[in-house]
Protein backbone atom coordinates (compact mmCIF):
# COMPACT_ATOMS: atom_id res chain seq x y z
CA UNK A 1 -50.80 -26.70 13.02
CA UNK A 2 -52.44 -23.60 11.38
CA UNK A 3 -54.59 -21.49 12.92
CA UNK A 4 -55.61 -23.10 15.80
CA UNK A 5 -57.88 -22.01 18.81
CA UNK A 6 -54.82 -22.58 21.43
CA UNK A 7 -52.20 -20.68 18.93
CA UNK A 8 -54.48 -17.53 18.45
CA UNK A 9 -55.65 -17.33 22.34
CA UNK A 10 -51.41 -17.61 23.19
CA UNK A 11 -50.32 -14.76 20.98
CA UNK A 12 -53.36 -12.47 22.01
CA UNK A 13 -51.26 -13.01 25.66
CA UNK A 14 -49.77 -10.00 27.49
CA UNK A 15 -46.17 -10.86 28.56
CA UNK A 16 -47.55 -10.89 31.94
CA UNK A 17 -50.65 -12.80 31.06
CA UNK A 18 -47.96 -15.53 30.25
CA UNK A 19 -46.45 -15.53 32.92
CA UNK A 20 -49.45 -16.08 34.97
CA UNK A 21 -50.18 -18.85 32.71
CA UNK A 22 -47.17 -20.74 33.50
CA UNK A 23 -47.20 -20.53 37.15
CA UNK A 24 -50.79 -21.25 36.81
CA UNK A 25 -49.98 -24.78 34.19
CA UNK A 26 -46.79 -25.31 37.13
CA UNK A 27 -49.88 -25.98 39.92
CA UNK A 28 -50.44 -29.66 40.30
CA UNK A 29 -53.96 -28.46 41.50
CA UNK A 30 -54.61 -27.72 37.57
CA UNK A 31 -52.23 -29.52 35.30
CA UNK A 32 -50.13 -33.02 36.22
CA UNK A 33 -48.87 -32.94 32.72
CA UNK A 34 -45.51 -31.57 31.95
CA UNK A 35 -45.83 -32.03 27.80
CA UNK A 36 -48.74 -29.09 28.45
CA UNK A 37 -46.46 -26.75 29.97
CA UNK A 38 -43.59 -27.23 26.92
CA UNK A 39 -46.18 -27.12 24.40
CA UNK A 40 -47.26 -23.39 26.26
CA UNK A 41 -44.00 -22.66 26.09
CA UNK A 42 -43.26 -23.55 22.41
CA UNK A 43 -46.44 -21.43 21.37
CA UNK A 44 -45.73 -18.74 23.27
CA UNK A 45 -42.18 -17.91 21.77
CA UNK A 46 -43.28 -18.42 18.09
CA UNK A 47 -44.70 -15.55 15.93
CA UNK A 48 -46.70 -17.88 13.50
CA UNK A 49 -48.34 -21.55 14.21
CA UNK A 50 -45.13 -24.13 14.21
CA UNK A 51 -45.97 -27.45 11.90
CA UNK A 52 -47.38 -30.52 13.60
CA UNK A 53 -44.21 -32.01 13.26
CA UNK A 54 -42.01 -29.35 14.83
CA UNK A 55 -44.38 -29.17 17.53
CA UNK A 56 -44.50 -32.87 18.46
CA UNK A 57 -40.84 -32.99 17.79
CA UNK A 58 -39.93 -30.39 20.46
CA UNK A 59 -42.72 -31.34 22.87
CA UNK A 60 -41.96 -35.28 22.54
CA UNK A 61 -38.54 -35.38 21.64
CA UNK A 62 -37.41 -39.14 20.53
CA UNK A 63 -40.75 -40.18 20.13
CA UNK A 64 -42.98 -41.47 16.62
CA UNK A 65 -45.70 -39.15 15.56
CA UNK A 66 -48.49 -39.50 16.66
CA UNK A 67 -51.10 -36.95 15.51
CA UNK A 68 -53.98 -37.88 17.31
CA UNK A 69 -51.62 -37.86 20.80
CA UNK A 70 -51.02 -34.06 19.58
CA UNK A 71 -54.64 -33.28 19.11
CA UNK A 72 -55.15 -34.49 22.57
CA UNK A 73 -52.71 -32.24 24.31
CA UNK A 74 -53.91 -29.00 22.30
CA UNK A 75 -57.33 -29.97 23.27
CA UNK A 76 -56.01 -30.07 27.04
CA UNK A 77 -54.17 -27.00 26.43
CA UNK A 78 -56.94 -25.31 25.33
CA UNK A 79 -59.54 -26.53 28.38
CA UNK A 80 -56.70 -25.07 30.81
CA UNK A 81 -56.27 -21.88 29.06
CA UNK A 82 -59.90 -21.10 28.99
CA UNK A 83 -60.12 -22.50 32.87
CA UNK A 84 -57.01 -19.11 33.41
CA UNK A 85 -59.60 -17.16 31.12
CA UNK A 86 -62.55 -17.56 33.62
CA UNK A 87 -60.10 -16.90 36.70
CA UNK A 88 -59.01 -13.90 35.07
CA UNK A 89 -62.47 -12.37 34.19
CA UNK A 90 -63.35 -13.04 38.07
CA UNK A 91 -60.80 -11.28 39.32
CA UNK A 92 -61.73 -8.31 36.83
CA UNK A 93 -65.55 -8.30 38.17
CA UNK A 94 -66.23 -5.30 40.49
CA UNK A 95 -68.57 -7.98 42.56
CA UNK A 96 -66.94 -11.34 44.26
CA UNK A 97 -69.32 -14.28 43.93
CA UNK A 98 -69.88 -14.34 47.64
CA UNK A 99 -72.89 -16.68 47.30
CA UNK A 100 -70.28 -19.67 46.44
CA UNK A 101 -68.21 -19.16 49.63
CA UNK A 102 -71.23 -19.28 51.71
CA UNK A 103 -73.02 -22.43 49.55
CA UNK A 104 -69.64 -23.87 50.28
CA UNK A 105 -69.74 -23.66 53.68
CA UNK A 106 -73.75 -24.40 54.03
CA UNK A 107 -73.20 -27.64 52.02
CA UNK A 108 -70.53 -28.93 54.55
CA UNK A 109 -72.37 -28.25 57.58
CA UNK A 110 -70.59 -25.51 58.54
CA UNK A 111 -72.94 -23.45 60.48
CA UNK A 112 -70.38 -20.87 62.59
CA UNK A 113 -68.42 -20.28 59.11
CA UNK A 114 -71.29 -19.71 56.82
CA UNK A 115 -73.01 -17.00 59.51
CA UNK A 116 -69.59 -15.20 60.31
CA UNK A 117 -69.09 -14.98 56.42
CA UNK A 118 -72.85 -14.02 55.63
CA UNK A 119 -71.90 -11.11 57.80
CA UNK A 120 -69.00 -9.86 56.29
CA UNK A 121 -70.49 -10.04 53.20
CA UNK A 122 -73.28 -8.25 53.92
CA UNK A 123 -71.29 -5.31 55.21
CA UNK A 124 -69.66 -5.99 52.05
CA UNK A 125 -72.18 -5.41 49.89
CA UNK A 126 -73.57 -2.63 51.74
CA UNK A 127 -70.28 -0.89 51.56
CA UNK A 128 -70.19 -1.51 47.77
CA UNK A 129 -70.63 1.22 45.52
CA UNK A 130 -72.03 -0.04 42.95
CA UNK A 131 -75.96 -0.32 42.07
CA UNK A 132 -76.10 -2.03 38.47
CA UNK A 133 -78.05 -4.80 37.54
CA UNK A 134 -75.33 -7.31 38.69
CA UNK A 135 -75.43 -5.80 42.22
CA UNK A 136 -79.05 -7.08 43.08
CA UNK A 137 -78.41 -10.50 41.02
CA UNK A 138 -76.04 -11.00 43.65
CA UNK A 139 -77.68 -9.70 46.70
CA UNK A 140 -80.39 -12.27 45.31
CA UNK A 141 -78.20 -14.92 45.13
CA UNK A 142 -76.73 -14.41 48.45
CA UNK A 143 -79.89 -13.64 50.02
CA UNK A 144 -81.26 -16.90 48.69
CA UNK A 145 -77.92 -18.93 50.69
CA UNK A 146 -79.89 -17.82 53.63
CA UNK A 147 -82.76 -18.71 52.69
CA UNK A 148 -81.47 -22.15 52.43
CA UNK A 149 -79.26 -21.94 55.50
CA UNK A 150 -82.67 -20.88 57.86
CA UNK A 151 -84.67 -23.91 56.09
CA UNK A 152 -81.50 -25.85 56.82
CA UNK A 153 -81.74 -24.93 60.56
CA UNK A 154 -85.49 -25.85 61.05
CA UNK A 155 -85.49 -21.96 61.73
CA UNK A 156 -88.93 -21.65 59.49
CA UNK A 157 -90.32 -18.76 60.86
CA UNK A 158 -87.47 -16.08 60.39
CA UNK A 159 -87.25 -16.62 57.07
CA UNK A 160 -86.14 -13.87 54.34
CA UNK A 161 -88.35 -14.74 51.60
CA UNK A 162 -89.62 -11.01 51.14
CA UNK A 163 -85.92 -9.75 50.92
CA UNK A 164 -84.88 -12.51 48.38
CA UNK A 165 -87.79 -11.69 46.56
CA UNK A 166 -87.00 -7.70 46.72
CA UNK A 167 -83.89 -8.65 45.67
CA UNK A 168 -84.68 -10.77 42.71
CA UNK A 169 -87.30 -8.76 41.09
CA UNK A 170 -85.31 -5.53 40.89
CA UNK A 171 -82.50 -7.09 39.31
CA UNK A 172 -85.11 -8.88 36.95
CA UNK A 173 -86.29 -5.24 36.24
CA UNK A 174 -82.73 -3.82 36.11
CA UNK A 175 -81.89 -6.56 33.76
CA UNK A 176 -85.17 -6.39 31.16
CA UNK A 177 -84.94 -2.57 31.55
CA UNK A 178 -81.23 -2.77 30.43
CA UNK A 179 -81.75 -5.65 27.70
CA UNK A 180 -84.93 -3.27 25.99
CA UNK A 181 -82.66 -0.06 25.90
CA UNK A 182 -80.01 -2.81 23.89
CA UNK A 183 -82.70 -4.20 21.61
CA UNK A 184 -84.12 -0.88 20.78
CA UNK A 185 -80.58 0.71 20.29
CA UNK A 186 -79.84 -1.91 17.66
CA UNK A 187 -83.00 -1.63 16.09
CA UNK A 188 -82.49 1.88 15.30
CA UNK A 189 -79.50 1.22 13.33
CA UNK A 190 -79.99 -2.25 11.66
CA UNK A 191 -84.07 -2.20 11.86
CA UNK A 192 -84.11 -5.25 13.07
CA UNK A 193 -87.67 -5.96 14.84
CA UNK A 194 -87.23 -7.43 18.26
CA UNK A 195 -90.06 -8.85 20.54
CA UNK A 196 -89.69 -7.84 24.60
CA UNK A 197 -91.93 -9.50 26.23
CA UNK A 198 -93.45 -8.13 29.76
CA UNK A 199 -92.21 -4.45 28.45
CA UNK A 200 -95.23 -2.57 29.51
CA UNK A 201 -95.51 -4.61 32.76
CA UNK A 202 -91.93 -3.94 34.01
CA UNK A 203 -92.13 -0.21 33.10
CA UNK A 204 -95.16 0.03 35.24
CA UNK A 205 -93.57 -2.28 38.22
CA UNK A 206 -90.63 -0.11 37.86
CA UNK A 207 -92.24 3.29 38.46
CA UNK A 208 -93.21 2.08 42.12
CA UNK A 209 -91.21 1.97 45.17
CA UNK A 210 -89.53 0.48 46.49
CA UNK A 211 -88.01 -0.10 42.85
CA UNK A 212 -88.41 2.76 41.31
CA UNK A 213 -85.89 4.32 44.37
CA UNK A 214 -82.97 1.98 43.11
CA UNK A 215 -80.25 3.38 41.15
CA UNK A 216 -80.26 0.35 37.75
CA UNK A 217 -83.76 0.19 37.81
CA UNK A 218 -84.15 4.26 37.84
CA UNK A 219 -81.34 5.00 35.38
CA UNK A 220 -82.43 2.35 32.46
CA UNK A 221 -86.24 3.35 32.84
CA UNK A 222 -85.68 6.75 32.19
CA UNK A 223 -82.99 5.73 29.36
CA UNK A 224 -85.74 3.38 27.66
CA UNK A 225 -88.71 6.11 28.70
CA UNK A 226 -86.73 9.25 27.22
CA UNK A 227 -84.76 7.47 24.16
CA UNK A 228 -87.19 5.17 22.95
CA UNK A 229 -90.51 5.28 23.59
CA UNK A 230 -91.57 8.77 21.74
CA UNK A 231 -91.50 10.78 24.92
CA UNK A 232 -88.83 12.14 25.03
CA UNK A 233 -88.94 15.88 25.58
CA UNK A 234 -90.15 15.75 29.06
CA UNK A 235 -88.22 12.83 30.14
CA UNK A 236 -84.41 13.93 28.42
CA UNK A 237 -83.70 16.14 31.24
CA UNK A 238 -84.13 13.81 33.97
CA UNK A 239 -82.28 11.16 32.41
CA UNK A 240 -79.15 13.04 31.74
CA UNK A 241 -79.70 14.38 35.69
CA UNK A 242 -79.92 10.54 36.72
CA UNK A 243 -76.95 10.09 34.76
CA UNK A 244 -74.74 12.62 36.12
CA UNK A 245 -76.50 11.90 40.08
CA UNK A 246 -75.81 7.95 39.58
CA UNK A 247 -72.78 7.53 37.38
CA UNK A 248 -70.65 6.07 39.97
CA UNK A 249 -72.91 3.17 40.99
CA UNK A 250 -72.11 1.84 37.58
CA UNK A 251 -68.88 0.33 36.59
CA UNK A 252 -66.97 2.21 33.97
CA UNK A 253 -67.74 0.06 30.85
CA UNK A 254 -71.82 0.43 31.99
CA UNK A 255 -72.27 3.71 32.49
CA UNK A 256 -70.06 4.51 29.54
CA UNK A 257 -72.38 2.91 27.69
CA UNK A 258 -75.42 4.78 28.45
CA UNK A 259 -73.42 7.91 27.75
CA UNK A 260 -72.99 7.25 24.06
CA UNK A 261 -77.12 6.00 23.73
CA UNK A 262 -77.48 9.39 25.50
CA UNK A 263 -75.19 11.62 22.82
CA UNK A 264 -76.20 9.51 19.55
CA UNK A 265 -79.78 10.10 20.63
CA UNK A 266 -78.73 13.65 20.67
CA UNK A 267 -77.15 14.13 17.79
CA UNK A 268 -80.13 11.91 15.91
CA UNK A 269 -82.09 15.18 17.22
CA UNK A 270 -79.65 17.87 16.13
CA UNK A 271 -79.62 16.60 12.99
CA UNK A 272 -83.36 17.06 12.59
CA UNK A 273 -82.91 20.41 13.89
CA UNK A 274 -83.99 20.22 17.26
CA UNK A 275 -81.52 22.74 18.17
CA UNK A 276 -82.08 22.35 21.83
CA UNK A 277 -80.38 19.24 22.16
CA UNK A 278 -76.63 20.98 21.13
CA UNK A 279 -76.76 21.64 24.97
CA UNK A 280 -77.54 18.74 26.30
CA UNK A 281 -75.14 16.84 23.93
CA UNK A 282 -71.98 19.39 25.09
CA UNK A 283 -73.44 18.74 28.84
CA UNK A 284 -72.83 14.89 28.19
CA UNK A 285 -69.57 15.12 26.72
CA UNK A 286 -68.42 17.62 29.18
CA UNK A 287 -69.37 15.35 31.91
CA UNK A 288 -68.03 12.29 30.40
CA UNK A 289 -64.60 14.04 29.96
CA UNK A 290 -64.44 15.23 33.70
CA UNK A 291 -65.08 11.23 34.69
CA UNK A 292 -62.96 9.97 32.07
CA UNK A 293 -65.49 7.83 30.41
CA UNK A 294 -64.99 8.87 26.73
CA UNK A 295 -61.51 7.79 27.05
CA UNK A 296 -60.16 4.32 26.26
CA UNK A 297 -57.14 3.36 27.23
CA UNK A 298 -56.70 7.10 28.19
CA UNK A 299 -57.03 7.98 25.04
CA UNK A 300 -60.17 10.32 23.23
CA UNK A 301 -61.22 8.83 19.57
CA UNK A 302 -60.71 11.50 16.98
CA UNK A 303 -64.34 11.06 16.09
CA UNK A 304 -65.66 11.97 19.67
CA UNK A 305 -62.31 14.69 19.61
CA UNK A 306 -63.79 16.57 15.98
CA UNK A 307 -68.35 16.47 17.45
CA UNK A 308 -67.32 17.84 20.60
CA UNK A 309 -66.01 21.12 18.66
CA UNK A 310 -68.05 20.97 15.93
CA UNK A 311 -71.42 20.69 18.89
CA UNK A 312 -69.62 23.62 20.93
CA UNK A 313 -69.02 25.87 17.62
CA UNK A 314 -72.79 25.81 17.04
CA UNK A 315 -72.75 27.64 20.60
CA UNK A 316 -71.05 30.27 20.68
CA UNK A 317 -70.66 31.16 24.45
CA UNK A 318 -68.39 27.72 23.90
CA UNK A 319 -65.98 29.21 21.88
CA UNK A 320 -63.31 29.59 24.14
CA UNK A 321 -64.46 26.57 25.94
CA UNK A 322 -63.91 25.08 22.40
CA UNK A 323 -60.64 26.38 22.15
CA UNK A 324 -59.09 25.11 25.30
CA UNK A 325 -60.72 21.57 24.52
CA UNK A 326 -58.65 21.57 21.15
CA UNK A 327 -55.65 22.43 22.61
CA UNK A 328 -55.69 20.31 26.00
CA UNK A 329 -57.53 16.77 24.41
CA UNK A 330 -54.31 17.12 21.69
CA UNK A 331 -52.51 14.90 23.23
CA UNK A 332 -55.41 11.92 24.39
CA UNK A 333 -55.72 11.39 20.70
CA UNK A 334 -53.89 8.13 19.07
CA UNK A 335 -50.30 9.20 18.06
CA UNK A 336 -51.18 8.27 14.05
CA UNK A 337 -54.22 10.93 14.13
CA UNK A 338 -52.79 13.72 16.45
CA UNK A 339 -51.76 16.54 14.09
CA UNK A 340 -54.10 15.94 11.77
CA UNK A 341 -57.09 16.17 13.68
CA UNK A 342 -55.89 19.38 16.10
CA UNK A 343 -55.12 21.39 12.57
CA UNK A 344 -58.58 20.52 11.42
CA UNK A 345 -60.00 21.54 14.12
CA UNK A 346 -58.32 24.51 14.44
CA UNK A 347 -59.41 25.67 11.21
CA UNK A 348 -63.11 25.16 12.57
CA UNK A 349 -62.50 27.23 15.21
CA UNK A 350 -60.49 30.19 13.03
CA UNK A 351 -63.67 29.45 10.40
CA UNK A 352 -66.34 30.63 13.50
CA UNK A 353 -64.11 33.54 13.99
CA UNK A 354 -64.51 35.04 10.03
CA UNK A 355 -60.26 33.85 10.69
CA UNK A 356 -60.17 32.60 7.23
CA UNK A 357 -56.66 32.80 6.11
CA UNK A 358 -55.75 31.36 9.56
CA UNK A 359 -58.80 28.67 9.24
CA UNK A 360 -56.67 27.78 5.27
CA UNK A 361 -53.61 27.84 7.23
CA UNK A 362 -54.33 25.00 9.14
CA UNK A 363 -55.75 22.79 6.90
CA UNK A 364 -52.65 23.14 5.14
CA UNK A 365 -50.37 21.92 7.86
CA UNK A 366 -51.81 18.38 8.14
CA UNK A 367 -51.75 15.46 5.75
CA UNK A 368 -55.34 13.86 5.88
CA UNK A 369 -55.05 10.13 5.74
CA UNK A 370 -58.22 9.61 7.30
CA UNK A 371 -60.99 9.99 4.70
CA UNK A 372 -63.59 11.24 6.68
CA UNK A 373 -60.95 13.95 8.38
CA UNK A 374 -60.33 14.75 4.56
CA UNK A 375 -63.52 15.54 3.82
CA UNK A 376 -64.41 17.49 6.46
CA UNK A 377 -61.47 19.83 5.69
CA UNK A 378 -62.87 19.80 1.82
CA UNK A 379 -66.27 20.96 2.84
CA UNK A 380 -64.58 23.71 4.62
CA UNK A 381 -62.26 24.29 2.35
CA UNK A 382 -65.40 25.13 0.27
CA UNK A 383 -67.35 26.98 3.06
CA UNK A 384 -64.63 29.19 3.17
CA UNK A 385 -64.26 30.04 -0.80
CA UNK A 386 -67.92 30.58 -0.45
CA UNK A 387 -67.53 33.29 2.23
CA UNK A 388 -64.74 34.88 1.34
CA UNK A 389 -66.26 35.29 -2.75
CA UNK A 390 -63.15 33.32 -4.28
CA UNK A 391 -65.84 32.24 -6.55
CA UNK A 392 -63.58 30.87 -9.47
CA UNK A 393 -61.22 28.77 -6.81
CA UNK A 394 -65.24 27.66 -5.22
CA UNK A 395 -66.32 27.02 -8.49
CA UNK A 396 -62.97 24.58 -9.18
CA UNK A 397 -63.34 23.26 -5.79
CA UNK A 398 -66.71 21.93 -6.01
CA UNK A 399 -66.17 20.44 -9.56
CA UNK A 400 -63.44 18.62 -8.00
CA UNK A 401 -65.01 17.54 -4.84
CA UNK A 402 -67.88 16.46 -7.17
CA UNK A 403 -66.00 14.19 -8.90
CA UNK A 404 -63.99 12.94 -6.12
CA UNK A 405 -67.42 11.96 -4.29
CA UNK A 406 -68.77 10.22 -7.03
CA UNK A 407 -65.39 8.13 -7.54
CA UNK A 408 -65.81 6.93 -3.87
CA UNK A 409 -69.09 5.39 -3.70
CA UNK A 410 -68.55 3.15 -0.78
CA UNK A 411 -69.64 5.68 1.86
CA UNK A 412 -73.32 5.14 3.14
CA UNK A 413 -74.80 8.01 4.75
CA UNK A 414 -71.45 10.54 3.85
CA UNK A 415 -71.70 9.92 -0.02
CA UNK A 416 -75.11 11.55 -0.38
CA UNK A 417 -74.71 14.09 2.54
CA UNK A 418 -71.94 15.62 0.73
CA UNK A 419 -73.09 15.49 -2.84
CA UNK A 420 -76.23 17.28 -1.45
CA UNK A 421 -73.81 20.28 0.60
CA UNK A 422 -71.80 20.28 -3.17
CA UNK A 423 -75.27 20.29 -5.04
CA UNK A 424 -76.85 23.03 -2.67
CA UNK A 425 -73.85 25.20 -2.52
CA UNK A 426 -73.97 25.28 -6.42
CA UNK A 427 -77.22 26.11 -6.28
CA UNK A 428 -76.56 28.93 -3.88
CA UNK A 429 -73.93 30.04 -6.34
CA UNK A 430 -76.43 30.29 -9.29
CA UNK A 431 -79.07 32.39 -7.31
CA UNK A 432 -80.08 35.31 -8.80
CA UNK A 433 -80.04 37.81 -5.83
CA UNK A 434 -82.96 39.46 -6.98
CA UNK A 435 -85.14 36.24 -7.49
CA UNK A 436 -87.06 36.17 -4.39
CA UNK A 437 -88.98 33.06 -6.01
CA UNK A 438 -86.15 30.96 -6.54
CA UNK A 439 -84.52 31.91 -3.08
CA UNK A 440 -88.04 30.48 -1.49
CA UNK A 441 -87.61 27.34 -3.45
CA UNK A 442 -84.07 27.27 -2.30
CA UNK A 443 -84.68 27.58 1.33
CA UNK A 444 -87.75 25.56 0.96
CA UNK A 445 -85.44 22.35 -1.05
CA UNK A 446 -82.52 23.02 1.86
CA UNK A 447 -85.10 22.66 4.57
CA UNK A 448 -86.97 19.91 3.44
CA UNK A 449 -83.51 17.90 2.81
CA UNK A 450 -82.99 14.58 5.52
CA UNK A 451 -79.64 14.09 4.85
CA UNK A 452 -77.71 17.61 5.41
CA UNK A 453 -75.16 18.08 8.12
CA UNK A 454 -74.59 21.82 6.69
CA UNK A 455 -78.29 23.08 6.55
CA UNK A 456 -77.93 25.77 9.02
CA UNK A 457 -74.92 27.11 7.16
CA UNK A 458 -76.43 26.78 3.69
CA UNK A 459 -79.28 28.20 5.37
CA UNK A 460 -77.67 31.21 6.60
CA UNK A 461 -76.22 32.06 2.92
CA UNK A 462 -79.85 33.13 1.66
CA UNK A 463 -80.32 36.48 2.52
């Protein structure tokens, strides 16, 4: 029996997730059949897929084998489990599907039930804090249950056609708006063309009220307005400010979501030297920390952990912001990447301060299993040779880095960023001080390079 759906769903299981699977395969409501429940049970104690045999063996003890009988009760198995699976993501939804309660009741004729229970859940909904695209999809879909009940009652000339309506189209435009800011995301990255149909339409729609007033239908207009459309100077700002005004009427997962379009779209900017956007980035992360959505799990990746310092180093009335950061966010990072990351980061922080034997220190103190970690404490490992005018240990550095880069190929993006900081910092070695020509064509070559995460430092060396 290798590798089966059912197997691989039962070991994924939580030890309470197991348990709520057996009372839930115990219910006769769901399951009549008691081989199911011994078959959960032999799964769930084994670390690796039992043989068809064994399994039958233990589930149908006494009995021939019969493989297609077997086939029959993992495929029952596996309908049940996926039933629990659907029950469990409900539960987990910030919004109840109040719309089946009241079809329920509206289908059996139930008039009292279905009007006392439209009015608890419209107190419900009104109480709910939430205002994501979900929200209005099921204000729509309750909305509409009324609908039906009024046409149901011969009561034709109360109806709410003009709320269900309201209702529907901004969670259509919540919904497109959300699905463009997706589409365009991924294009970025893979440059994948994608068709959205009704685009300029819906961004027009969703400018006017009463639309435009309605917290999913603001927030992913401005996201798709500021980050992808080519206006974004004058829109950024009032983005990030519905961001930080609405960030509670999304659920966690959501709105930490348009967080990280917010800071990639940043850095994409820093790195092309808009300089401006280093605050705004350090404004998102600061504000994701203080809400807790950069952490997962409670815990801060060691990626976010080393561009929040290295963004807050680049301003230096965030140095001691900086500092504290380091030294509190220590301990959110995953056990296996802890010291590593605080010592590198510490040296960053020393390196700002002209601290260079302390910045040294530091790396020293950490072994750098990450690659990308390691690298970044190479480069400034080699920043600070260059500073301090240890030319002969720079010069050994760099031919060792250079080699080391070229050995590891497999690196995208990173390979050629840092064979161009080795190449330029070579370069920057062989100046002749008193060559104003060649420092022009220096600068000139350093500015005009895409892919350079050190320009402004390689920059500042050419005096």
């Amino acid at each position: 029996m290798q590798n089966t759906l059912v197997f691989e769903i039962v070991a994924y299981l939580s030890k309470t997730e197991q348990r709520e699977v057996r009372n839930f395969l115990a219910s006769p409501y769901f399951n009549l059949r008691s081989d199911v429940q011994l078959l959960f049970d032999l799964l769930a104690k084994e670390a690796a897929p039992p043989s068809r045999e064994t399994t039958w063996e233990r589930c149908f003890p006494g009995q021939p084998f019969d493989d297609q009988q077997l086939r029959l009760t993992l495929s029952y198995l596996l309908k049940l489990l996926e039933q629990y699976l659907v029950l469990k993501e409900k539960q987990n939804e910030p919004l109840a599907d109040y719309h089946l309660l009241m079809a329920a009741y509206r289908r059996r004729k139930l008039p009292r039930h279905f009007e006392k229970t439209q009015r608890v859940v419209s107190k419900s909904l009104d109480n709910q804090s939430f205002r994501h695209p979900a929200y209005y999809f099921e204000n729509f879909l309750v909305e509409n249950q009324q609908y039906l009940h009024l046409l149901e009652s011969g009561r034709t000339k109360e109806l709410n056609l003009q709320i269900v309506e309201d209702q529907l189209t901004t969670a259509a435009l919540a919904l497109k708006l959300r699905q463009a800011c997706l589409l365009r995301s991924h294009q970025a990255v893979f440059k994948t063309p994608y068709r959205i149909d009704l685009l300029d339409e819906i961004l027009v729609l969703a400018e006017q009220p009463p639309y435009s007033e309605q917290p999913a239908v603001l927030v992913y207009r401005l996201c798709y307005v500021a980050l992808f459309s080519g206006q974004d100077d004058p829109h950024f700002s009032a983005f990030k400010a519905a961001l930080f005004e609405h960030g509670g009427r999304f659920p966690k997962e959501e709105i930490g979501s348009l967080y990280l379009l917010a800071i990639n779209f940043c850095i994409k900017k820093i790195n092309a030297s808009q300089h401006a956007y280093l605050r705004e980035a350090l404004d998102l992360y600061k504000q994701g920390l203080k809400s807790e959505l950069l952490l997962e799990d409670g815990q801060l990746s060691r990626f976010a952990y080393n561009n929040i310092v290295g963004i807050a180093l680049r301003l230096p009335d965030e140095w001691q912001w900086a500092e504290e950061f380091v030294e509190t966010y220590r301990s959110y990072l995953e056990p296996g990447a802890q010291e590593a990351a605080f010592s590198l980061n510490s040296a960053r922080l020393a390196f700002a301060k002209r601290r260079y034997d302390d910045a040294l220190e530091h790396l020293q103190r950490a072994d750098y299993k990450d690659f990308i970690n390691g690298m970044a404490a190479r480069i400034l490992q080699l920043k600070i040779y260059f500073e301090k005018q240890e030319l002969e240990l720079l010069d050994a550095h760099l031919k060792t880095l250079r080699m080391f880069i070229r050995r590891n190929k497999r690196m995208g993006y990173h390979h050629q960023n840092w064979l161009n900081i080795v190449h330029f910092t070579q370069k920057l070695l062989e100046l002749n001080p008193f060559d104003e020509t060649g420092r022009t064509a220096l600068r000139t070559a350093i500015e005009t390079e895409e892919t350079l995460t050190e320009k402004d430092w390689l920059l500042a060396q050419i005096t």
